[in-house]
N, C-alpha and C. Protein backbone atom coordinates (compact mmCIF):
# COMPACT_ATOMS: atom_id res chain seq x y z
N UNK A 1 -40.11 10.99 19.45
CA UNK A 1 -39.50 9.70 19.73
C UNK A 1 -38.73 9.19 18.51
N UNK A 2 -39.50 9.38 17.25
CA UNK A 2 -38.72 8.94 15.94
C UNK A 2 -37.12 9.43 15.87
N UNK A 3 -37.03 10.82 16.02
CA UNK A 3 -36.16 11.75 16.17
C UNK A 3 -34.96 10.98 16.97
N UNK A 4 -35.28 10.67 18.48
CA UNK A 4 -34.29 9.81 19.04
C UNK A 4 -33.78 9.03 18.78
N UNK A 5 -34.38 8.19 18.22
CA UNK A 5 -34.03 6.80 17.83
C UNK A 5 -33.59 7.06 16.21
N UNK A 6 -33.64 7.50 15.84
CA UNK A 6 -32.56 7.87 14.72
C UNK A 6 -31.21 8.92 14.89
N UNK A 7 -31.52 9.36 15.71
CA UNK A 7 -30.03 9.89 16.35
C UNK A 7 -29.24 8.91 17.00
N UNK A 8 -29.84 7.85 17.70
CA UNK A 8 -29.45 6.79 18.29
C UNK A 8 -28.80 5.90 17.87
N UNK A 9 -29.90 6.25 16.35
CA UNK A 9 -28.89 4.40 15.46
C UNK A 9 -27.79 5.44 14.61
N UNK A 10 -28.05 6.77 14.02
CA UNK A 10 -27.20 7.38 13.54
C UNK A 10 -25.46 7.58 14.31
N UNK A 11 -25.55 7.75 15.76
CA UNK A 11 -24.48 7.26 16.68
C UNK A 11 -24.26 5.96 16.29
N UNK A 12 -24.78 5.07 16.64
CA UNK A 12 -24.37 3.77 16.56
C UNK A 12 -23.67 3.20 15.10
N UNK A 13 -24.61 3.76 14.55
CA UNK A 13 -23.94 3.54 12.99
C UNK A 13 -22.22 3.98 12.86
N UNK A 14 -21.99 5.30 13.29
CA UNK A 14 -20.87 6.40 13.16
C UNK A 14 -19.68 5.48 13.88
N UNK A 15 -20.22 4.80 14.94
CA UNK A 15 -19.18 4.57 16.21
C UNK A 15 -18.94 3.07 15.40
N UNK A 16 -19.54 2.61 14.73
CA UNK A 16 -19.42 1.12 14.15
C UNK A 16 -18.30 1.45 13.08
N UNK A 17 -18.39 2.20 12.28
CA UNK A 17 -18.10 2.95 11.50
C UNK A 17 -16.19 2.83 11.57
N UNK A 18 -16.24 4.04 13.05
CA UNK A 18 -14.94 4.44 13.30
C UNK A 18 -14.38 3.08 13.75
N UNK A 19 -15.23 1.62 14.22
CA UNK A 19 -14.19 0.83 14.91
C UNK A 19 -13.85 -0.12 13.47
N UNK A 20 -14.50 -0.11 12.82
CA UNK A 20 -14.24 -0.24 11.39
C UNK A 20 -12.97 -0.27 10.78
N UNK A 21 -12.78 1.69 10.95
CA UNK A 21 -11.50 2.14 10.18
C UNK A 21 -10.36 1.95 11.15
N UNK A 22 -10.73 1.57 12.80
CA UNK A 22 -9.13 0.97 13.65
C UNK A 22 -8.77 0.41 13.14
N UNK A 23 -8.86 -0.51 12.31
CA UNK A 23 -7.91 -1.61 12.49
C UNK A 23 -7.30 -1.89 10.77
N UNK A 24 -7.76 -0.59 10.41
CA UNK A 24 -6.94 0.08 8.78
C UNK A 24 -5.43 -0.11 8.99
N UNK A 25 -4.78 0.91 10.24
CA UNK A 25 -3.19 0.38 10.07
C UNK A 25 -2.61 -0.78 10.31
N UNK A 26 -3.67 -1.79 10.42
CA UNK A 26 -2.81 -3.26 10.85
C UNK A 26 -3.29 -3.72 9.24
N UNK A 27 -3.88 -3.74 8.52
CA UNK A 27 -4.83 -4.43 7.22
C UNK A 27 -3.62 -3.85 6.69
N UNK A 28 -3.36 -2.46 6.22
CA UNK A 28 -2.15 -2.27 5.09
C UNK A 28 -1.32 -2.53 5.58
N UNK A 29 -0.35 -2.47 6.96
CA UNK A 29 0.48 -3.28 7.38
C UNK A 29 0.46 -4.80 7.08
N UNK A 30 -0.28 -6.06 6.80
CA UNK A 30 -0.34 -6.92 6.46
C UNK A 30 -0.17 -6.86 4.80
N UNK A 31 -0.81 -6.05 4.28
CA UNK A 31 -0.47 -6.20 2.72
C UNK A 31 0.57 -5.12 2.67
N UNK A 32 1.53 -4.40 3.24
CA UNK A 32 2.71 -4.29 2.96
C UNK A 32 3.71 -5.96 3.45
N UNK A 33 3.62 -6.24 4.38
CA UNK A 33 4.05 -7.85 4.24
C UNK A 33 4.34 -8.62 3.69
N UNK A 34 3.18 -8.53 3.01
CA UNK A 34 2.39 -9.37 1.91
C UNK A 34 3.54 -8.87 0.71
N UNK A 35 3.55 -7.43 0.44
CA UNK A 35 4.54 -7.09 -0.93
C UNK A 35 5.95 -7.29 -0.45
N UNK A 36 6.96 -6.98 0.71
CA UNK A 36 7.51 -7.72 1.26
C UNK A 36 8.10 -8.92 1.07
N UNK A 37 7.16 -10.09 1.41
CA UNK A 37 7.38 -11.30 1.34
C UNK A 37 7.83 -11.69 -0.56
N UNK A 38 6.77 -11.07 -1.48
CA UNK A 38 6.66 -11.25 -2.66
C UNK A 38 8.40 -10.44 -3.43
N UNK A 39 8.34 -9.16 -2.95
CA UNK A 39 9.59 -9.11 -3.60
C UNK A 39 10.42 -9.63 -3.13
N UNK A 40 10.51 -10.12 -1.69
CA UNK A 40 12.35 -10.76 -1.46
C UNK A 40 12.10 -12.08 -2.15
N UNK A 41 11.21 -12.74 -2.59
CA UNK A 41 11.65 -14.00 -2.95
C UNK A 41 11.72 -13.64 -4.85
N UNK A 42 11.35 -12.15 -5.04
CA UNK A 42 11.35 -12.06 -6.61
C UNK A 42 10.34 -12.07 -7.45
N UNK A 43 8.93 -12.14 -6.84
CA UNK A 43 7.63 -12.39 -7.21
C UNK A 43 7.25 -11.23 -7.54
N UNK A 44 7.85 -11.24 -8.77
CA UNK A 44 6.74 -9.66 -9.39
C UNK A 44 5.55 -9.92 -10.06
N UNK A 45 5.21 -11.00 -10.27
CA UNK A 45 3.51 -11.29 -10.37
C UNK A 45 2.83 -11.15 -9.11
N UNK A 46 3.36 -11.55 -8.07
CA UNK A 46 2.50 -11.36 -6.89
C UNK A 46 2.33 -9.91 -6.23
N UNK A 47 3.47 -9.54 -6.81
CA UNK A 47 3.67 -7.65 -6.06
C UNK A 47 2.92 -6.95 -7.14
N UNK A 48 2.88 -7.05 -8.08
CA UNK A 48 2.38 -6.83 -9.59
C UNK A 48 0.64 -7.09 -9.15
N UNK A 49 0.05 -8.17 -8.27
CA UNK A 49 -1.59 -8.39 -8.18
C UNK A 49 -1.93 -7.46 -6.88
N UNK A 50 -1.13 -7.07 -5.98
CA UNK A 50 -1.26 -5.96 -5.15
C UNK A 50 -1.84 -4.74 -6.02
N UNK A 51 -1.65 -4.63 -6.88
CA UNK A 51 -1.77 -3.42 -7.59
C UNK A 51 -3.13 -3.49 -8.45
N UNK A 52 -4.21 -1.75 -7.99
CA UNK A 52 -5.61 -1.96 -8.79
C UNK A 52 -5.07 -2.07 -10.43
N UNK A 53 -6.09 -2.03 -11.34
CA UNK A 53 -6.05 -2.52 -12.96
C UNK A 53 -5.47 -1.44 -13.05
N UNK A 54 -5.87 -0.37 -12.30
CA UNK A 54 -5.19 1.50 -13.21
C UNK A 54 -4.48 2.14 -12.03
N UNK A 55 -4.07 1.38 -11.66
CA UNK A 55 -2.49 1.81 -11.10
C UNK A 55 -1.80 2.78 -11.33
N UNK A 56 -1.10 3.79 -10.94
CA UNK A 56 0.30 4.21 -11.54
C UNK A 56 1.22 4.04 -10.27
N UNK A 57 2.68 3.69 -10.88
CA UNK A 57 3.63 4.23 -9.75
C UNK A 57 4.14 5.20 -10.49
N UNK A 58 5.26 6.14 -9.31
CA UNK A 58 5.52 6.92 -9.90
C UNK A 58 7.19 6.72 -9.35
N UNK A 59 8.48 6.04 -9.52
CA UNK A 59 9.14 6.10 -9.13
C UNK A 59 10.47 7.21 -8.95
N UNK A 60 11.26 6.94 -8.30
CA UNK A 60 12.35 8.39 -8.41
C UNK A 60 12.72 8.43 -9.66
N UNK A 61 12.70 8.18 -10.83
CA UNK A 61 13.53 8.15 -12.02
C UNK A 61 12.47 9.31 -12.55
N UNK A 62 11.13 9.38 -12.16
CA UNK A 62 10.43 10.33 -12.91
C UNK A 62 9.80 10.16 -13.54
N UNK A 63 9.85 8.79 -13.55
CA UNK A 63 8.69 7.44 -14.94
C UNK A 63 7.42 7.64 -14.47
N UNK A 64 6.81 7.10 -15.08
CA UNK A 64 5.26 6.51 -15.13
C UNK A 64 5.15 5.38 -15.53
N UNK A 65 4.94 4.40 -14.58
CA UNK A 65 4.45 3.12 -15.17
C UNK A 65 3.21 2.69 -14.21
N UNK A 66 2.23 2.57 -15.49
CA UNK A 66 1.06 1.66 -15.22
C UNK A 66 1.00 0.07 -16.12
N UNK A 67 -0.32 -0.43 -15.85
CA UNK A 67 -0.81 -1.42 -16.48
C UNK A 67 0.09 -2.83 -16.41
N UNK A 68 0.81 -3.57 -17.61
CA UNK A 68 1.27 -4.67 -17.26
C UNK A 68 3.43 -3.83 -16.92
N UNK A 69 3.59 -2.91 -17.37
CA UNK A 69 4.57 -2.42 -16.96
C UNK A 69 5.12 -2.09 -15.58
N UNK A 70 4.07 -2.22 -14.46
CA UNK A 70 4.31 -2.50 -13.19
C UNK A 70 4.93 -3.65 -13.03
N UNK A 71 4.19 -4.92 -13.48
CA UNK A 71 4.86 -6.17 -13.12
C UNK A 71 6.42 -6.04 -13.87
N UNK A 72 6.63 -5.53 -14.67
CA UNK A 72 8.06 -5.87 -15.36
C UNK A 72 8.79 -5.01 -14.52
N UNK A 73 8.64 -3.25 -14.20
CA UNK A 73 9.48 -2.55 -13.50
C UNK A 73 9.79 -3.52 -11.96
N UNK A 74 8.58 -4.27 -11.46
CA UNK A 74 9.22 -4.91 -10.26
C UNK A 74 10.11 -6.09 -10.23
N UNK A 75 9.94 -6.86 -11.36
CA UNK A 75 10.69 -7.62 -11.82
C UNK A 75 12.17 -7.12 -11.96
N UNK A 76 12.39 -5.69 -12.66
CA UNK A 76 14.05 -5.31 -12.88
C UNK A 76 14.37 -4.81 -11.27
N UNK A 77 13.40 -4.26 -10.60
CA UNK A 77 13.67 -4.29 -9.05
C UNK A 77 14.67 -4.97 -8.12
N UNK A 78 13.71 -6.34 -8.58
CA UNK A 78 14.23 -7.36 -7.56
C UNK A 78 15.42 -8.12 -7.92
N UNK A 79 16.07 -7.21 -8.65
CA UNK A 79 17.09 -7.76 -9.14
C UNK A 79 18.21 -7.00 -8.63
N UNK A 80 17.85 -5.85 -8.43
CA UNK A 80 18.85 -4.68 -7.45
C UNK A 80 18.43 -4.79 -6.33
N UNK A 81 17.73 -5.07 -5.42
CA UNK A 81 17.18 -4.97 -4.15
C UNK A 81 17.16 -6.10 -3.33
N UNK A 82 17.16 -6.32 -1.75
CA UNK A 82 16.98 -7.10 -1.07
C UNK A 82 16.87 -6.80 -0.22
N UNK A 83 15.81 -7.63 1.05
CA UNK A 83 15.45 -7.37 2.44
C UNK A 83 14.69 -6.37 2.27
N UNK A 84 14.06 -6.13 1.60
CA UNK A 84 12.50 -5.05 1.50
C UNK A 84 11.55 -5.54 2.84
N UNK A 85 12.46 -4.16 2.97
CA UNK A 85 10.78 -4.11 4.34
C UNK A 85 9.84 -2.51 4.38
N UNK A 86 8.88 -2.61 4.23
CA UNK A 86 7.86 -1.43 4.25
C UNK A 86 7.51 -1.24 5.85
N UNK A 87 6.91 -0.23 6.09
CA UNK A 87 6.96 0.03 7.39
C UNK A 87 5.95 1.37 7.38
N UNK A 88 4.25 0.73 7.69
CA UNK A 88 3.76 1.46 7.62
C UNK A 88 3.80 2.54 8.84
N UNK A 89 3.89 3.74 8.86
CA UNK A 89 3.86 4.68 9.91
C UNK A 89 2.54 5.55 10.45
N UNK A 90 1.96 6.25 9.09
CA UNK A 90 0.40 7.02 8.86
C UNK A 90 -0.55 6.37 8.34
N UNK A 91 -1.64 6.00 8.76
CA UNK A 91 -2.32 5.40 7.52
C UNK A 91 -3.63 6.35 7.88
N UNK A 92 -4.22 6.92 6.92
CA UNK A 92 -6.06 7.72 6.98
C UNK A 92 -6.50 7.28 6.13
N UNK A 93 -8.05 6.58 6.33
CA UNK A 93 -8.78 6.95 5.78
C UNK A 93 -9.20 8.05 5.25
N UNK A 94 -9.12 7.90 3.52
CA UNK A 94 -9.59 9.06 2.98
C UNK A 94 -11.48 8.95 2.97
N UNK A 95 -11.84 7.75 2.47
CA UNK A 95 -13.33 7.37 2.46
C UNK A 95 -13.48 6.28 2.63
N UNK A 96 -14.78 5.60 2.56
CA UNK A 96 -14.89 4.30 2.31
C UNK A 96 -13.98 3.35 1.56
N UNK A 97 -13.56 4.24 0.29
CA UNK A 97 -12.98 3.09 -0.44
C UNK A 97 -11.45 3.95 -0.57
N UNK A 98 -10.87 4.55 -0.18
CA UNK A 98 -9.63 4.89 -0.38
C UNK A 98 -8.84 5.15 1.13
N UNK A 99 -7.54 4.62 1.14
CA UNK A 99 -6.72 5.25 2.37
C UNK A 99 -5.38 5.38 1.88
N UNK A 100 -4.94 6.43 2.89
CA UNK A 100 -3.75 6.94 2.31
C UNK A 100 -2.85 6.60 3.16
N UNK A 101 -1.41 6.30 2.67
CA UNK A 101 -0.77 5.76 3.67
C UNK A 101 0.52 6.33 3.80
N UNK A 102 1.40 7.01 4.57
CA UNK A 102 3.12 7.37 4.08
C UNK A 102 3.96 6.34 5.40
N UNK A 103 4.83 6.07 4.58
CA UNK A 103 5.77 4.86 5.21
C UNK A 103 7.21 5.27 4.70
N UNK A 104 7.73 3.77 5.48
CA UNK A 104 9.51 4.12 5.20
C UNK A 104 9.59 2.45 4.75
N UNK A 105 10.77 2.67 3.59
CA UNK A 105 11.12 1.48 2.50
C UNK A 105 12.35 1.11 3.33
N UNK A 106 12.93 0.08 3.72
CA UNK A 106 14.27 -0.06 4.18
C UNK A 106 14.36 -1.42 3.21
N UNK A 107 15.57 -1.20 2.51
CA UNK A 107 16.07 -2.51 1.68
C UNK A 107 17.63 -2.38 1.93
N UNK A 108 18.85 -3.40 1.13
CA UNK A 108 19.73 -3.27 1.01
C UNK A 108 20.10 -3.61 -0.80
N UNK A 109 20.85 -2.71 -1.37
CA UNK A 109 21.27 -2.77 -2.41
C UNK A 109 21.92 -4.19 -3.09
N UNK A 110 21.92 -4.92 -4.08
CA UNK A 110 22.77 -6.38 -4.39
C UNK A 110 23.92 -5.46 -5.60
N UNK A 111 24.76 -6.22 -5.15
CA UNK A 111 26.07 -6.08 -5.80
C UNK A 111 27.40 -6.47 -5.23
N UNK A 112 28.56 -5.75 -6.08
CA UNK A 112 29.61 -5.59 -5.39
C UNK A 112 29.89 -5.29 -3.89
N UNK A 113 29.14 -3.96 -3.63
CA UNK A 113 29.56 -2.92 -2.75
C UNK A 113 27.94 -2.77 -1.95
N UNK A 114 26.99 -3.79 -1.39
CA UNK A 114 26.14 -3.56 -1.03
C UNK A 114 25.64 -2.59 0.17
N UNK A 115 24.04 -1.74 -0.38
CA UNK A 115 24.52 -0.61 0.39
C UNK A 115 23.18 -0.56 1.15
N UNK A 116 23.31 -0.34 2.61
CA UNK A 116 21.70 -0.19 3.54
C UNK A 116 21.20 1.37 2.67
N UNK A 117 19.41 1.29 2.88
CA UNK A 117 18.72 2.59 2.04
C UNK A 117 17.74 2.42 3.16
N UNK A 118 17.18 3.54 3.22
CA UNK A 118 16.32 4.10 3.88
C UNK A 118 15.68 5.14 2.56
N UNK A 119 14.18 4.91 2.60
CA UNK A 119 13.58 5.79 1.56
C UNK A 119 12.10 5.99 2.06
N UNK A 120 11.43 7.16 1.80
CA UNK A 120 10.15 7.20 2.34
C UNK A 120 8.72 7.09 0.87
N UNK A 121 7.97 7.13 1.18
CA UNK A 121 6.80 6.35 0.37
C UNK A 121 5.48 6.89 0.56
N UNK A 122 4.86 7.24 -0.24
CA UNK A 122 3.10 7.82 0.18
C UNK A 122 2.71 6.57 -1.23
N UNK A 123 1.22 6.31 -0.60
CA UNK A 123 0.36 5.49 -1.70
C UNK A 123 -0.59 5.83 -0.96
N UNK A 124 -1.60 5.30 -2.23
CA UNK A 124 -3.31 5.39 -2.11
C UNK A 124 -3.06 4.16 -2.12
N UNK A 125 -4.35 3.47 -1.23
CA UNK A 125 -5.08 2.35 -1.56
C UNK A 125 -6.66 2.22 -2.04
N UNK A 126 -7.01 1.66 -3.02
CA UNK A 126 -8.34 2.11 -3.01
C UNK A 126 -9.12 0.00 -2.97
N UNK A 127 -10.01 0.93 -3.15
CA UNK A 127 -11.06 -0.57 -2.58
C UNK A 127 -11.52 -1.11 -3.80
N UNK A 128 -11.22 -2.30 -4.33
CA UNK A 128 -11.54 -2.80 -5.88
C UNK A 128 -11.86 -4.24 -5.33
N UNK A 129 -13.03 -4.33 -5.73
CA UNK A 129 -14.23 -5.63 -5.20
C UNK A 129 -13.98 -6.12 -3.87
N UNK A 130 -13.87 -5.09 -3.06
CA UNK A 130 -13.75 -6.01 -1.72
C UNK A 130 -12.20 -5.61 -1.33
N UNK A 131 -11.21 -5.72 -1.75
CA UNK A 131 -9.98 -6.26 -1.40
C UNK A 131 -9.30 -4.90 -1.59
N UNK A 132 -8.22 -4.32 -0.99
CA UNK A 132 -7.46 -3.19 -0.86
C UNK A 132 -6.42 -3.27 -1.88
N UNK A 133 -6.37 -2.50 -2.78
CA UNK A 133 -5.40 -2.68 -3.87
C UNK A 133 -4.32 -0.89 -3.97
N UNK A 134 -3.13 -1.13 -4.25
CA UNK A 134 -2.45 -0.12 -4.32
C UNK A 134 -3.01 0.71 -5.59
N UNK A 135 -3.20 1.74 -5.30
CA UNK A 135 -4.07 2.34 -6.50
C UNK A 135 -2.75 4.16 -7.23
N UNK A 136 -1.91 4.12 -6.54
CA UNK A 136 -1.34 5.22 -6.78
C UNK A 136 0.34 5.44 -6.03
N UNK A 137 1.20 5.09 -6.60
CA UNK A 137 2.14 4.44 -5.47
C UNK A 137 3.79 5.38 -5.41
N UNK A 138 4.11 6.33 -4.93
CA UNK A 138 5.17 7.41 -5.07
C UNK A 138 6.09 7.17 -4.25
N UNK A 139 7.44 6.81 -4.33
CA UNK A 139 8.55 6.51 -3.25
C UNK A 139 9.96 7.62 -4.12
N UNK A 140 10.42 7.58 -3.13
CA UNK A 140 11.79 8.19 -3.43
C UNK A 140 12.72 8.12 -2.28
């Protein structure tokens, strides 16, 4: 009887579990939004707190920037960019505390000669006290 009833709650546990991780692609969809909202108005402190303490991005130039150099690279960003929209497409759970996500960047260039972009994107998110933080972030 023990046997059952721990297979029982072990199901129950699993199935709690998986309804758990549904509703993962709407959560990073909201905190892509969330970064979104923050760069079109220029908020690279706020796109900058999306991001865990040990971060890296890794952008097309081939850089590495972590630590407080995230907030400044988004800062020279939003100075070339506008109408940032993320668009999550895949999102998995890797574990409890990490999910992986690949998406498409659509912005338009500021300048003279402004130009529509389409660019695609993989990040980790990992889980830092509770709250989903970009933990590893690669676009090109």
């Amino acid at each position: 009887m023990r046997k059952i009833l721990l297979a029982v709650a072990l199901c129950a546990g699993l199935a709690g579990a998986t309804a758990a991780f549904a509703d993962d692609k709407a959560t990073i969809q909201a905190l892509d939004d969330k970064f979104d909202a923050a760069a079109n108005r220029g908020d690279a402190t706020a796109v900058a707190a999306l991001y865990a303490p040990d971060a890296t991005v890794l952008p097309p130039d081939n850089s590495v920037v972590t630590g407080a150099g995230i907030r400044t690279f988004f800062a020279g960003m939003a100075s070339a960019i506008d109408h940032l929209k993320l668009t999550a497409n895949d999102v998995k759970r890797l574990s409890p505390d990490y999910i992986r996500e690949f998406g498409v960047a659509s912005f338009t260039t500021k300048g003279d000669k402004p130009t529509a972009v389409s660019a695609s994107y993989v990040v980790v998110w990992r889980n830092v006290d509770g709250a989903w933080k970009l933990w590893t972030d690669i676009f090109h």
